[in-house]
C-alpha atoms as a PDB file:
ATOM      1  CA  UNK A   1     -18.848 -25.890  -9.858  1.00  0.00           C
ATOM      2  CA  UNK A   2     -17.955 -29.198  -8.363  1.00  0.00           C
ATOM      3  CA  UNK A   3     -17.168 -28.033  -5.236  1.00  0.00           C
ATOM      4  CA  UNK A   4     -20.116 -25.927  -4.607  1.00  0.00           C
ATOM      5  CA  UNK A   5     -22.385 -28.501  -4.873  1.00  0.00           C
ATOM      6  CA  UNK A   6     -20.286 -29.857  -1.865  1.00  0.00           C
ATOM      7  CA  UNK A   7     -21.358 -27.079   0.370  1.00  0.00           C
ATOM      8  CA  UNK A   8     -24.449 -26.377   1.575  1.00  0.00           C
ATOM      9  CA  UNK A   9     -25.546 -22.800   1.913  1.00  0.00           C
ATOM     10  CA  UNK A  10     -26.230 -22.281   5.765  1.00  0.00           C
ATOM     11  CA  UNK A  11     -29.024 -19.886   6.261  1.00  0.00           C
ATOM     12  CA  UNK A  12     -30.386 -18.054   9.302  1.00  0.00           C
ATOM     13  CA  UNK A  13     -33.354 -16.993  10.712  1.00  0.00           C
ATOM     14  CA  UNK A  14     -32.741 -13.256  11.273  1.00  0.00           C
ATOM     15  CA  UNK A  15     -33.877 -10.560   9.654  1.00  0.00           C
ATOM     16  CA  UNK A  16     -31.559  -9.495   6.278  1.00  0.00           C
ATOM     17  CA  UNK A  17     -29.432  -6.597   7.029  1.00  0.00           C
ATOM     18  CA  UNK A  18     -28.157  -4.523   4.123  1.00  0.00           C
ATOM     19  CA  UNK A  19     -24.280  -2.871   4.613  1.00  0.00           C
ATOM     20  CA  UNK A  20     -22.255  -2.091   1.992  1.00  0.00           C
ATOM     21  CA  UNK A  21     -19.116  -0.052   1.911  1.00  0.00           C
ATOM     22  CA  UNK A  22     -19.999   0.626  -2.229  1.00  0.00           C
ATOM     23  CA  UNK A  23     -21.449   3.525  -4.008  1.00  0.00           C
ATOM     24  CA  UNK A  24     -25.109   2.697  -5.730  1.00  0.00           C
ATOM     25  CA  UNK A  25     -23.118   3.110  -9.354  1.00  0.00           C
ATOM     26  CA  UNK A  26     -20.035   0.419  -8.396  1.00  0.00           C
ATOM     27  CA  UNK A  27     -22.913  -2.222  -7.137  1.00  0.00           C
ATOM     28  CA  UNK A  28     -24.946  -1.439 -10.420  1.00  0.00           C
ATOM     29  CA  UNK A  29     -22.116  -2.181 -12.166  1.00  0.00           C
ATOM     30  CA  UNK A  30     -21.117  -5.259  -9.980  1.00  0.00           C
ATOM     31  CA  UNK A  31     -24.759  -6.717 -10.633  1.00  0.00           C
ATOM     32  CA  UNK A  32     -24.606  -6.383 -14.514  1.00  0.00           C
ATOM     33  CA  UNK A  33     -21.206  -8.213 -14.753  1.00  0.00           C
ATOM     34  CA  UNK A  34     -22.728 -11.139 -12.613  1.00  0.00           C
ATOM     35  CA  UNK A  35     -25.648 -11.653 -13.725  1.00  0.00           C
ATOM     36  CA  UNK A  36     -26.622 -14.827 -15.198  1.00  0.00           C
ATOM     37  CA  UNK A  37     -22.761 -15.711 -14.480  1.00  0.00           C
ATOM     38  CA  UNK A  38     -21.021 -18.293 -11.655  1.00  0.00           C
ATOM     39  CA  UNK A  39     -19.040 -15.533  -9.837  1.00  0.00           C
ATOM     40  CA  UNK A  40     -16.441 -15.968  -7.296  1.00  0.00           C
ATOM     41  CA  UNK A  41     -16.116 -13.179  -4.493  1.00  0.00           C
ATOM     42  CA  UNK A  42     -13.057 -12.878  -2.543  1.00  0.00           C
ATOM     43  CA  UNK A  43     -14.380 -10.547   0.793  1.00  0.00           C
ATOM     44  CA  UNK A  44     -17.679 -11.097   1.637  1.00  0.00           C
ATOM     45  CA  UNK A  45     -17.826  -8.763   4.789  1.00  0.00           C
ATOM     46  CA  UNK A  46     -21.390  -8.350   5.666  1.00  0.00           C
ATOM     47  CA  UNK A  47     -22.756  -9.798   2.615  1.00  0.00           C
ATOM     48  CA  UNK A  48     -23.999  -6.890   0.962  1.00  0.00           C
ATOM     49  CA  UNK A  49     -22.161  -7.077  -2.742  1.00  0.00           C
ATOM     50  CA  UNK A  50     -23.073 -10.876  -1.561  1.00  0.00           C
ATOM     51  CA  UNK A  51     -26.412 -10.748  -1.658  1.00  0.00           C
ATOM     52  CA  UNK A  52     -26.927  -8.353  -4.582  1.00  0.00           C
ATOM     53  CA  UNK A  53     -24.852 -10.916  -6.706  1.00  0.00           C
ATOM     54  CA  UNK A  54     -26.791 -14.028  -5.072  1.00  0.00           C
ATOM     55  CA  UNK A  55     -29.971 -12.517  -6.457  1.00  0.00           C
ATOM     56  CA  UNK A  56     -28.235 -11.720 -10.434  1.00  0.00           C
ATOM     57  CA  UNK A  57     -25.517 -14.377 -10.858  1.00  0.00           C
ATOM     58  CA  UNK A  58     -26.260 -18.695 -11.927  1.00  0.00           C
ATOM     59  CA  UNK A  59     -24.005 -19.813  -8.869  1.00  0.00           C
ATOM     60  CA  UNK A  60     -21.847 -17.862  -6.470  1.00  0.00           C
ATOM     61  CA  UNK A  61     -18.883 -18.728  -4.075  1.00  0.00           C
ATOM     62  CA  UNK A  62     -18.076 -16.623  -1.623  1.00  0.00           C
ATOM     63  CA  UNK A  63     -14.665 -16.495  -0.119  1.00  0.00           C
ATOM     64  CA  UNK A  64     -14.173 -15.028   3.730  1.00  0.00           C
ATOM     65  CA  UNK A  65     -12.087 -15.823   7.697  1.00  0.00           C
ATOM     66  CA  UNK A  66     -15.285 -13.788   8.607  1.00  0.00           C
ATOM     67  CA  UNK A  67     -12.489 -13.045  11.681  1.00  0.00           C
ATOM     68  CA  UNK A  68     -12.447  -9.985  13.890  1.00  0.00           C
ATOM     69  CA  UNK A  69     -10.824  -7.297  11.833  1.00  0.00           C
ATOM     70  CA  UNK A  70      -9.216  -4.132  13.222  1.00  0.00           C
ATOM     71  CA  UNK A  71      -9.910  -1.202  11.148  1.00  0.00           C
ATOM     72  CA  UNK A  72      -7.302   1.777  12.230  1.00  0.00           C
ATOM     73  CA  UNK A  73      -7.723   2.207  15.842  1.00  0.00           C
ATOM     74  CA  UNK A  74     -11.452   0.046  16.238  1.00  0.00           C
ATOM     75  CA  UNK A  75     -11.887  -3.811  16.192  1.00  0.00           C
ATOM     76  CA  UNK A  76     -15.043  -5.241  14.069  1.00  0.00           C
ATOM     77  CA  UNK A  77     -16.456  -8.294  15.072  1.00  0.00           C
ATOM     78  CA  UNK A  78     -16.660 -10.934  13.065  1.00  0.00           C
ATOM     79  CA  UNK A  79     -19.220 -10.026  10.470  1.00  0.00           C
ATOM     80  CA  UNK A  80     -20.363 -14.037   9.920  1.00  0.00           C
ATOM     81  CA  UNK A  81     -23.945 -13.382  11.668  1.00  0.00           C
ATOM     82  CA  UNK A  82     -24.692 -10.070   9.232  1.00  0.00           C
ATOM     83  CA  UNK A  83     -23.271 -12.024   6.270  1.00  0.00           C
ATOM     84  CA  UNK A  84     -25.728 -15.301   6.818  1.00  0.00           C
ATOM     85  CA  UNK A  85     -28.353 -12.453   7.186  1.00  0.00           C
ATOM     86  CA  UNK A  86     -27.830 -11.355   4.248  1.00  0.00           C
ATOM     87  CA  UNK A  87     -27.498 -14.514   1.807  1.00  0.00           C
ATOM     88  CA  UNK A  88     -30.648 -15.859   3.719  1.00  0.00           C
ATOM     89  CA  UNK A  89     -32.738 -17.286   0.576  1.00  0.00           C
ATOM     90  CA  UNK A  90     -30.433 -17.341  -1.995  1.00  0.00           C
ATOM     91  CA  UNK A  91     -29.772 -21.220  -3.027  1.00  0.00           C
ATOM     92  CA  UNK A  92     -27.605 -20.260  -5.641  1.00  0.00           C
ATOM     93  CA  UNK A  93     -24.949 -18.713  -2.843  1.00  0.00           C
ATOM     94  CA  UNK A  94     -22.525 -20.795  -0.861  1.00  0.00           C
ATOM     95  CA  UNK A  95     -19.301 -19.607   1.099  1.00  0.00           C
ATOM     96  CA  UNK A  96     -16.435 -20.774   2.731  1.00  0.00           C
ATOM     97  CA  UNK A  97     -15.129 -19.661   5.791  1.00  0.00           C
ATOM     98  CA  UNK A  98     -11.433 -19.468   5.610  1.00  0.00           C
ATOM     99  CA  UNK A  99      -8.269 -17.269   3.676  1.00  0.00           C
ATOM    100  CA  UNK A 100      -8.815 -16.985  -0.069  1.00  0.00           C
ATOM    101  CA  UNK A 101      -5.577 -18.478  -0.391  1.00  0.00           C
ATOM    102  CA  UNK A 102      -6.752 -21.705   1.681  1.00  0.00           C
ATOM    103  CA  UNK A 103      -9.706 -21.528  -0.343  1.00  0.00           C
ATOM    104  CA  UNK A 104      -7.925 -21.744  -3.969  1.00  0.00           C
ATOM    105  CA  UNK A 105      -6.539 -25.311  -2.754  1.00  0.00           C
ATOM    106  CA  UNK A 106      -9.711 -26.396  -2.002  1.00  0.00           C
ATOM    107  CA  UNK A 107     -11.413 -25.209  -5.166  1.00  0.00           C
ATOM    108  CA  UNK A 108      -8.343 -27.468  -6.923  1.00  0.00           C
ATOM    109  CA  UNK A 109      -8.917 -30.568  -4.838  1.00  0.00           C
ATOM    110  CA  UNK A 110     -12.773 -30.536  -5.895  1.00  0.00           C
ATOM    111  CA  UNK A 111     -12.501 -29.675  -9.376  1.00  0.00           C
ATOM    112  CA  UNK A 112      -9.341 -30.349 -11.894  1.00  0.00           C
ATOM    113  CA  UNK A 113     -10.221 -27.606 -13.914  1.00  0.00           C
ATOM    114  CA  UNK A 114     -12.131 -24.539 -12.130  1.00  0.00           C
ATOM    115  CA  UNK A 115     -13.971 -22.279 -13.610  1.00  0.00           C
ATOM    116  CA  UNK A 116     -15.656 -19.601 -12.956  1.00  0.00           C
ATOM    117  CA  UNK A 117     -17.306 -16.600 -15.518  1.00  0.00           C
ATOM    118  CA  UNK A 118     -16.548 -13.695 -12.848  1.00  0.00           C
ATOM    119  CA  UNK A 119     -13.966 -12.891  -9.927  1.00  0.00           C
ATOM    120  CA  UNK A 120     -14.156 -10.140  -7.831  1.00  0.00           C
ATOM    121  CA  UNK A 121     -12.159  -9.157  -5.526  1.00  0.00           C
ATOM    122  CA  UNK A 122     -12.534  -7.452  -2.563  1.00  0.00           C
ATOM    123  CA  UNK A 123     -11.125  -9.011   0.567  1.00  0.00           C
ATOM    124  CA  UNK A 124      -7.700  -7.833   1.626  1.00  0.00           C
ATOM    125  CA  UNK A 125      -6.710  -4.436   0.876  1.00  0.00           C
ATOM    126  CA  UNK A 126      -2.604  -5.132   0.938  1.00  0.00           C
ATOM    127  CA  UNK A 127      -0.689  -5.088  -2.206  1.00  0.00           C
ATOM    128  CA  UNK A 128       0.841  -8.678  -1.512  1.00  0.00           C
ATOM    129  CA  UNK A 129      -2.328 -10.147  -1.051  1.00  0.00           C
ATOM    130  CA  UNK A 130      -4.094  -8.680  -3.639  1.00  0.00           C
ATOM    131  CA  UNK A 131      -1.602  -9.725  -6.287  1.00  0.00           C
ATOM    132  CA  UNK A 132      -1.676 -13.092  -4.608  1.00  0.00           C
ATOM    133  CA  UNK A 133      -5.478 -13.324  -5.164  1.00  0.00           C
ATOM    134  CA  UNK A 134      -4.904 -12.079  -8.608  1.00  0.00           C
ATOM    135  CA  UNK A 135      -2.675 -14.956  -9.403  1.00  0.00           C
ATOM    136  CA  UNK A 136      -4.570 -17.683  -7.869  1.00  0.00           C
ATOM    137  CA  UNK A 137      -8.041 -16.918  -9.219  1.00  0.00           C
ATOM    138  CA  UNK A 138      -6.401 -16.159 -13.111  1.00  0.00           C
ATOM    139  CA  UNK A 139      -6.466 -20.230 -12.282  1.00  0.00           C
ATOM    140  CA  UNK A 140     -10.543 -19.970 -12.715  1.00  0.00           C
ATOM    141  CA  UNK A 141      -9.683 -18.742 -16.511  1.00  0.00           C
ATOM    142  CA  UNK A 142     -12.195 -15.833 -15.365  1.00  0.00           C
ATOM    143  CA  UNK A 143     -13.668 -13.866 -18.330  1.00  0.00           C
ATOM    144  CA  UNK A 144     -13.983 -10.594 -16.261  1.00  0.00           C
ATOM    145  CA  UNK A 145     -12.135  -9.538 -13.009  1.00  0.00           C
ATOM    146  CA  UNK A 146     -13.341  -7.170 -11.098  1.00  0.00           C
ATOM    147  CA  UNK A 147     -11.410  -5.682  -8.098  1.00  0.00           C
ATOM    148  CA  UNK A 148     -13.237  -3.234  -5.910  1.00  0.00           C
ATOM    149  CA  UNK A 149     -11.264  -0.047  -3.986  1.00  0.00           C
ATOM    150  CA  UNK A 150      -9.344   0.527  -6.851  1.00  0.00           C
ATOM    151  CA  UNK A 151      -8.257   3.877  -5.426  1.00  0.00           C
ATOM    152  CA  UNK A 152      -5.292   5.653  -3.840  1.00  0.00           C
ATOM    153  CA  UNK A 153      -6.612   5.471  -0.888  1.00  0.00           C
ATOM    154  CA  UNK A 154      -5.712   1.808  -1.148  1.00  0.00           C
ATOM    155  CA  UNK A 155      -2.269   2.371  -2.895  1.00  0.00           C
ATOM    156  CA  UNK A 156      -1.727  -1.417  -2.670  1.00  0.00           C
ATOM    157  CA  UNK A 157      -4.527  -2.924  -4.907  1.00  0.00           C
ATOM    158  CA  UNK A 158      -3.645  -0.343  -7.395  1.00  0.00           C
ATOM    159  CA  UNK A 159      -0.350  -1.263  -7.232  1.00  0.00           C
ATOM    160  CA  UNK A 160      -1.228  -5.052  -7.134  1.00  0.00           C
ATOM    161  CA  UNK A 161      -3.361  -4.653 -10.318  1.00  0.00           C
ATOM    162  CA  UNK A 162      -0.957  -2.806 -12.299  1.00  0.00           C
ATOM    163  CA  UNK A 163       2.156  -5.123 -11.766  1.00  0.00           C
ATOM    164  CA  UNK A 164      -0.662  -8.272 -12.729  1.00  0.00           C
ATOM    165  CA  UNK A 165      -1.880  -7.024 -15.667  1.00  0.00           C
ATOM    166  CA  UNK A 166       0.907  -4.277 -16.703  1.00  0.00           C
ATOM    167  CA  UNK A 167      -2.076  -1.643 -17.721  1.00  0.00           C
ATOM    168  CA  UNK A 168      -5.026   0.242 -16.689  1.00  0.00           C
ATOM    169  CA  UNK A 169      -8.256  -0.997 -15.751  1.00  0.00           C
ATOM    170  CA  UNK A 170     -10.471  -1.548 -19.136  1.00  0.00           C
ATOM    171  CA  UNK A 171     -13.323  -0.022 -17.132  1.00  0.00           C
ATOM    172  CA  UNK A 172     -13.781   1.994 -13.572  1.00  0.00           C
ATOM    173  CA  UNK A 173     -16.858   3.019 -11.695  1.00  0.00           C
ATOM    174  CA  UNK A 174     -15.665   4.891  -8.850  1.00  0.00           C
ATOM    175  CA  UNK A 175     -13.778   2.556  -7.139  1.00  0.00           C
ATOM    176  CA  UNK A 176     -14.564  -0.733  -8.934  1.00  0.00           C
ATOM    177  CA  UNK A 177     -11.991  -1.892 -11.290  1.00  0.00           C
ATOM    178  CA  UNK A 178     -12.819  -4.110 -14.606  1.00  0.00           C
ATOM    179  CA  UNK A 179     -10.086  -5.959 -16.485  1.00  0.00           C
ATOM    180  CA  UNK A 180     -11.812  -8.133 -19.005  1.00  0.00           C
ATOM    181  CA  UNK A 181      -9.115 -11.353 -19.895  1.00  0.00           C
END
């Protein structure tokens, strides 16, 4: 993409931390729809689904605020420093720091016609903002979404999903959705 060669992947010097909030099968999965793919990922967190796609996919674009985030009655730092960790070494990865709706206008003012292979989707959990991100990266004319915590425990991206594409997932690993479009 256009607009990836307009950021430069920032790298640091610490030691690569790996975090992930997926099961061993959903990243498996994850890694053999990226690879050899330019992927988009909405939700970076601390870069582990980052980093396993960095080391799979052609090109990826990551999408984060890497802001403080409260999570029920705690408040997580901002997860930037783990993140960098994690993509340290991987060319092929850049990011941008801001709201994947922000980031959609960007992507447009780079490049008249995005496109990306791969989406996936796991930044934030609420239904209106995970239908949002389903509309605005359909714009990438993706080949595969995926959408990760595809569960009821987060009744909104099930919800979000189903009202997008009006039926089930064509694939689920645990938690990780796969609509193929």
């Amino acid at each position: 993409m256009e607009l990836e060669r307009q950021i430069k992947p920032v790298h640091s010097n610490k030691t690569a931390q790996d975090y992930s909030l997926m099961t061993d099968k959903e990243m498996a999965a994850l890694k053999s729809y990226c690879t050899d793919k330019t992927v988009i990922e909405i939700g970076s967190f601390k870069g582990a689904s980052s980093k396993a796609i960095g080391k799979v996919a052609k090109r990826l674009l990551c999408i984060d605020k890497f802001e403080p985030l409260k999570w029920g009655d705690a408040i997580i730092p901002s997860t930037l420093a783990e993140f960098l960790d994690s993509i340290e070494g991987l060319d092929n990865v850049s990011y941008l720091k801001m709201s994947s709706d922000d980031a959609i206008e960007q992507i447009h003012r780079f490049e008249k016609h995005p496109k990306a292979d791969v989406v996936f989707i796991d930044g934030d959990h609420s239904y209106k903002q995970c239908l949002r991100d389903l509309q605005h990266y359909i714009q990438v004319h993706p080949m595969v979404i995926l959408v990760h915590d595809y569960s009821y425990m987060f009744g909104g991206v099930i919800a979000a999903c189903q009202e997008f594409f009006n039926r089930l997932p064509d694939g689920l690993t645990d938690s990780l959705a796969v609509y193929f479009v």
